[in-house]
PDB file of N, CA and C in Angstrom:
ATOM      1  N   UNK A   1    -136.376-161.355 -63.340  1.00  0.00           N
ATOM      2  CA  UNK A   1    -137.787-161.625 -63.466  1.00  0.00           C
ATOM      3  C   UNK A   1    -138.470-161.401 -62.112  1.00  0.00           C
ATOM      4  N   UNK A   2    -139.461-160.890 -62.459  1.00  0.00           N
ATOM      5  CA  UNK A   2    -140.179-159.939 -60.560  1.00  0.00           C
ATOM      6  C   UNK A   2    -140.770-161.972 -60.105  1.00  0.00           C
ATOM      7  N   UNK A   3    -141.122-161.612 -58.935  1.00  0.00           N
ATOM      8  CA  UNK A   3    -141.500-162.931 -58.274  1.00  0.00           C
ATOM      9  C   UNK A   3    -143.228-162.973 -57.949  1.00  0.00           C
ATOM     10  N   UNK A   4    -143.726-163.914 -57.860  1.00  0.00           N
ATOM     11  CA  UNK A   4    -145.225-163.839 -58.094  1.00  0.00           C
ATOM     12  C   UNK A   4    -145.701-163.774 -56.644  1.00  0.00           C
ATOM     13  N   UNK A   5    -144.781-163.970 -55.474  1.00  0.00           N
ATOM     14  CA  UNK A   5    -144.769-163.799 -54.267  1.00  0.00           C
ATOM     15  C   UNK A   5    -145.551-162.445 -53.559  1.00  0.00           C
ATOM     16  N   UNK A   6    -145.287-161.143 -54.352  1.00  0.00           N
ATOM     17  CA  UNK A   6    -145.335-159.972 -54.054  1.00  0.00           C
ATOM     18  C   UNK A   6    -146.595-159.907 -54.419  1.00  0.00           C
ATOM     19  N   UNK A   7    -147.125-160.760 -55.124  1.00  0.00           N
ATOM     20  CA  UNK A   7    -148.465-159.962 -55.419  1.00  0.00           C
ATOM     21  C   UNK A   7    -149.653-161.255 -54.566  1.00  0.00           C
ATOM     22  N   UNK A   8    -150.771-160.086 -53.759  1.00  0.00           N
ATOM     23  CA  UNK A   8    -151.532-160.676 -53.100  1.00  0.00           C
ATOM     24  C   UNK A   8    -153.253-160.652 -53.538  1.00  0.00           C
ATOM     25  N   UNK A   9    -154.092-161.456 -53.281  1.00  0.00           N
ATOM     26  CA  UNK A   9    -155.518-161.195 -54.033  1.00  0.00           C
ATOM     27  C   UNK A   9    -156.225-160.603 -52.442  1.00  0.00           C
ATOM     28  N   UNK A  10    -156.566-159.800 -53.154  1.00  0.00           N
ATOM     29  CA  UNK A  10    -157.514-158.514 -52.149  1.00  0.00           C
ATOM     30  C   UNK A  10    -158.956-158.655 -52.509  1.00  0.00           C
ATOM     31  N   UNK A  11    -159.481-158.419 -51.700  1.00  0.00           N
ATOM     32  CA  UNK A  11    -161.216-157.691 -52.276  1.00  0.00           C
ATOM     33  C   UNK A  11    -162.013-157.018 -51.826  1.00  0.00           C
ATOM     34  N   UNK A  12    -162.736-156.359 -52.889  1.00  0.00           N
ATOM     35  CA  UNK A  12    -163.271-154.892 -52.980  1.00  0.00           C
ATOM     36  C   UNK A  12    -164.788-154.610 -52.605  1.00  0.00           C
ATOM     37  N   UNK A  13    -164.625-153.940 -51.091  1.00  0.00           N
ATOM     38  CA  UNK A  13    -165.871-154.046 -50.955  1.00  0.00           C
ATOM     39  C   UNK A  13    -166.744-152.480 -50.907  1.00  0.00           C
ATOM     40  N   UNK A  14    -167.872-152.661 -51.518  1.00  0.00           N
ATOM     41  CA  UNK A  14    -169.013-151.337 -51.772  1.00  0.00           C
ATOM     42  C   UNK A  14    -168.667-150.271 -50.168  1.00  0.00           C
ATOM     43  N   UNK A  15    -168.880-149.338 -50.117  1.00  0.00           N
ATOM     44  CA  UNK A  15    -168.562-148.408 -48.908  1.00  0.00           C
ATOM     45  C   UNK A  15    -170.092-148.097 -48.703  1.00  0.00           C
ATOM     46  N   UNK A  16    -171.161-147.873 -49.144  1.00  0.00           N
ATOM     47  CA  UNK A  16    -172.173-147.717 -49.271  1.00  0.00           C
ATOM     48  C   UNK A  16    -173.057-149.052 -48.894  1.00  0.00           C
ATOM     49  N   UNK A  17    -173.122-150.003 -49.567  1.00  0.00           N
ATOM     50  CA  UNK A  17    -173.906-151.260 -48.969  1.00  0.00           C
ATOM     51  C   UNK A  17    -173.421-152.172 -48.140  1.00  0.00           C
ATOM     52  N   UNK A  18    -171.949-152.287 -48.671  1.00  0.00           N
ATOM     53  CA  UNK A  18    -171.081-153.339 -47.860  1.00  0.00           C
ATOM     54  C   UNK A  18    -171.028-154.534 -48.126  1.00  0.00           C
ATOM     55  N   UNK A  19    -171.287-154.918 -49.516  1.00  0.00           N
ATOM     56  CA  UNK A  19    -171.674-156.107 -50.277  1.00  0.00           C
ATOM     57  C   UNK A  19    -170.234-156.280 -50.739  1.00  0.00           C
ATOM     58  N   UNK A  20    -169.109-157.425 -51.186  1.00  0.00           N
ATOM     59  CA  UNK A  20    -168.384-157.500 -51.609  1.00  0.00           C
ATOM     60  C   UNK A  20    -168.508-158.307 -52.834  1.00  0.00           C
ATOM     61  N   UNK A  21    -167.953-157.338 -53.866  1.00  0.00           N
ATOM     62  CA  UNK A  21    -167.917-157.485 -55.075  1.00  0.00           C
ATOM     63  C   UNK A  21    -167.263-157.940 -56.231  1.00  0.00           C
ATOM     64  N   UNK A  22    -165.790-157.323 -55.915  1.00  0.00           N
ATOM     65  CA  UNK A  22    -164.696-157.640 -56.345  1.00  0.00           C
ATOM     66  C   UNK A  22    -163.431-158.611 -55.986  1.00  0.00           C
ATOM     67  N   UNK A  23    -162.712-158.899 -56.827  1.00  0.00           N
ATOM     68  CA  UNK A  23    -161.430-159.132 -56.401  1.00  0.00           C
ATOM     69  C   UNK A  23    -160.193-158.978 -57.534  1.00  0.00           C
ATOM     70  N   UNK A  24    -159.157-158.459 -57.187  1.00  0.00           N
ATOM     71  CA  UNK A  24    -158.145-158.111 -57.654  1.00  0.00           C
ATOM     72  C   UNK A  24    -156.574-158.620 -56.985  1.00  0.00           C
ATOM     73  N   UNK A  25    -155.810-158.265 -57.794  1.00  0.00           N
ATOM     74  CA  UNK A  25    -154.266-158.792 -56.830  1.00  0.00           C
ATOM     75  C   UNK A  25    -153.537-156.901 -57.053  1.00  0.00           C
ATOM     76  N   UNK A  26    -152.779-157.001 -56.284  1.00  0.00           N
ATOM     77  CA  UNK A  26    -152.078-156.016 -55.804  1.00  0.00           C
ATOM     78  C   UNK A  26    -150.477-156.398 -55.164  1.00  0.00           C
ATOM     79  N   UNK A  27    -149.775-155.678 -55.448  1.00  0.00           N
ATOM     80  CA  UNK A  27    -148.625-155.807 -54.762  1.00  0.00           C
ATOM     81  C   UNK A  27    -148.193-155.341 -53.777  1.00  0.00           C
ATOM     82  N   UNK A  28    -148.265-155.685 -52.687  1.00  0.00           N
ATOM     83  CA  UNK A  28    -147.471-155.255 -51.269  1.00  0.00           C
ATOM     84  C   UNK A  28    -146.281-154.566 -51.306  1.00  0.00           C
ATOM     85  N   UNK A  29    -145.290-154.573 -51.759  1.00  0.00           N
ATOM     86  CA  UNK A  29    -144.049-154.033 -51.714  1.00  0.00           C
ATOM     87  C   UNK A  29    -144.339-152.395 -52.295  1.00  0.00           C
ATOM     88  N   UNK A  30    -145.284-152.363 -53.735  1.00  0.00           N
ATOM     89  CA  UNK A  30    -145.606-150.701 -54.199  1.00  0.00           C
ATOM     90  C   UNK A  30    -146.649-150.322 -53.415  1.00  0.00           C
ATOM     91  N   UNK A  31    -147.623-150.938 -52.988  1.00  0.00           N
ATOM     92  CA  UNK A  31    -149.005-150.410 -52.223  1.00  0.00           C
ATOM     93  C   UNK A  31    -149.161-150.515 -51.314  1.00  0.00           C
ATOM     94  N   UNK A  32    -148.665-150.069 -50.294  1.00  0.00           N
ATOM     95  CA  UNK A  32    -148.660-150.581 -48.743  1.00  0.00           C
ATOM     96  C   UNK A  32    -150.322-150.175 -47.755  1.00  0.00           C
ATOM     97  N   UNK A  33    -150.964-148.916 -48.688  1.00  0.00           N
ATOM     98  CA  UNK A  33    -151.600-148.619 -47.888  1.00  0.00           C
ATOM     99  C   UNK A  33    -153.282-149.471 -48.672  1.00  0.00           C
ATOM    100  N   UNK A  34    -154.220-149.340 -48.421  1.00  0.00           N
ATOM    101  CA  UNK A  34    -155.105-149.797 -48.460  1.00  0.00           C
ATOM    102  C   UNK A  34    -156.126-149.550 -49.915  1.00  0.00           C
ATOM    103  N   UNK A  35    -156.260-150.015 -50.826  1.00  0.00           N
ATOM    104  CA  UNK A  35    -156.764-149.753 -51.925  1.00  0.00           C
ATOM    105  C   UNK A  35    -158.653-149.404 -52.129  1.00  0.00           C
ATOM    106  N   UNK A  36    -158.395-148.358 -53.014  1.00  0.00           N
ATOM    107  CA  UNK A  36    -159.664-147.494 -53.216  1.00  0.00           C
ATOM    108  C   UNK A  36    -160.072-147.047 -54.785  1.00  0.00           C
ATOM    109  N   UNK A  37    -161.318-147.803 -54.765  1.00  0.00           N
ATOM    110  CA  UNK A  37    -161.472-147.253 -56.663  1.00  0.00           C
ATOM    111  C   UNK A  37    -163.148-147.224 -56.281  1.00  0.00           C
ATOM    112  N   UNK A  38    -163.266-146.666 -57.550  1.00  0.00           N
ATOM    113  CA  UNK A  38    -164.204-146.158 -58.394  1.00  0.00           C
ATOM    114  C   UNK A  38    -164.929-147.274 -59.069  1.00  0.00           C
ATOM    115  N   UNK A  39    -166.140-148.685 -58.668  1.00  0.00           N
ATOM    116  CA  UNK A  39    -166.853-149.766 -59.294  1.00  0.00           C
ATOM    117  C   UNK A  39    -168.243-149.626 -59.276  1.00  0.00           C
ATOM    118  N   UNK A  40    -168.123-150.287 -60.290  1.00  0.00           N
ATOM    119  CA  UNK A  40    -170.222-150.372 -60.268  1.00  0.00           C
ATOM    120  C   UNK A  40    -170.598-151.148 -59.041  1.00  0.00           C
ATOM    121  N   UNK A  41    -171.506-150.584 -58.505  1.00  0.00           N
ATOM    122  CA  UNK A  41    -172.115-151.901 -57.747  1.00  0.00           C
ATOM    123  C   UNK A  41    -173.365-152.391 -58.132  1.00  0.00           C
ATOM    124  N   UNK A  42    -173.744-153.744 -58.093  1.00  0.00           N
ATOM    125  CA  UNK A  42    -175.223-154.625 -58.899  1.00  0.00           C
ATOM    126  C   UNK A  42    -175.979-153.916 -57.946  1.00  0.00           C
ATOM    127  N   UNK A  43    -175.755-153.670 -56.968  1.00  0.00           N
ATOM    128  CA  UNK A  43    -177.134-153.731 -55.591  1.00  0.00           C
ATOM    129  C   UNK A  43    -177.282-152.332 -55.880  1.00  0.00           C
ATOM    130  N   UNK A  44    -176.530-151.411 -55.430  1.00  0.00           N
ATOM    131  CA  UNK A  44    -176.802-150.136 -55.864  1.00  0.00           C
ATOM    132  C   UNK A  44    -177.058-149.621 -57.005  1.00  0.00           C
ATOM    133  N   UNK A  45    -176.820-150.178 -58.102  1.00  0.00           N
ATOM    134  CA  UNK A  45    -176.733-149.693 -59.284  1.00  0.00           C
ATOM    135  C   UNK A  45    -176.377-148.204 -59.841  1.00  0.00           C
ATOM    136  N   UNK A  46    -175.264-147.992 -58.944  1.00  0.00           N
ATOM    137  CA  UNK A  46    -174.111-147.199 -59.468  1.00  0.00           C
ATOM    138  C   UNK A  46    -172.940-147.134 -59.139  1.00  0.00           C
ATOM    139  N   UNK A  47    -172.360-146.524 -59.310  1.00  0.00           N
ATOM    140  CA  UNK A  47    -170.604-146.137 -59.432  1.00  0.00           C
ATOM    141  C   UNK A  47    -170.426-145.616 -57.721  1.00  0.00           C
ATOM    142  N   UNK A  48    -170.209-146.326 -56.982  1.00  0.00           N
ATOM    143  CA  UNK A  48    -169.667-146.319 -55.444  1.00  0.00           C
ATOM    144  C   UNK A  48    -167.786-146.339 -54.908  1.00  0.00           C
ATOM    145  N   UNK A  49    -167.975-145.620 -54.091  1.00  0.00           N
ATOM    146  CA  UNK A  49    -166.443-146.233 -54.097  1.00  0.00           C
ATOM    147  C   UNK A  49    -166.213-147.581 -53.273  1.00  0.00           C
ATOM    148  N   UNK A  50    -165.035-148.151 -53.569  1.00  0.00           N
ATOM    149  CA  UNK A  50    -165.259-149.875 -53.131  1.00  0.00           C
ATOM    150  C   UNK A  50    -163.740-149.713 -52.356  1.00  0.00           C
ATOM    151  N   UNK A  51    -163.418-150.534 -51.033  1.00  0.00           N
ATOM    152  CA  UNK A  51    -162.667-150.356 -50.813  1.00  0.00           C
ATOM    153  C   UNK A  51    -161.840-151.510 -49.999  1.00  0.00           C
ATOM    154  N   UNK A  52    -160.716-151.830 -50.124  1.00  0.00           N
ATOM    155  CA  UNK A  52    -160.149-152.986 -49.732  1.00  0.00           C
ATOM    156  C   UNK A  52    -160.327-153.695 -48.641  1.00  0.00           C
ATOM    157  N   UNK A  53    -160.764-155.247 -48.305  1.00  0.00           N
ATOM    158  CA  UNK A  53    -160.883-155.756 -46.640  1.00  0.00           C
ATOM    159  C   UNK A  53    -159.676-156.366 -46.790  1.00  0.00           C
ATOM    160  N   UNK A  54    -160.014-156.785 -45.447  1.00  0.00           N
ATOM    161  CA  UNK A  54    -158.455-157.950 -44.968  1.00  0.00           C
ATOM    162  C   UNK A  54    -159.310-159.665 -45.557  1.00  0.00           C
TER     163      UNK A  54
END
């Protein structure tokens, strides 16, 4: 059974406004490098890319 250890909560911030929006968990051990998607943002009101802080 995998361990709940590995997985960490991240969040996703607009690259464009810089508003943080999201949050998600991710696993450290498969994703080492820094996570990047495709979210709506409210302030902008569109599809920005959002991208992981510390």
């Amino acid at each position: 059974m995998a361990k709940k250890a590995d997985r960490v909560i991240v969040t996703l911030e607009c690259q464009t406004c810089h508003e943080r929006n999201y949050t998600t968990t991710k696993n450290k051990k498969n994703d080492r490098q820094r996570l990047e998607l495709a979210k709506y943002c409210r302030r902008c009101r569109q599809h920005t890319p959002h991208k992981e802080t510390k």
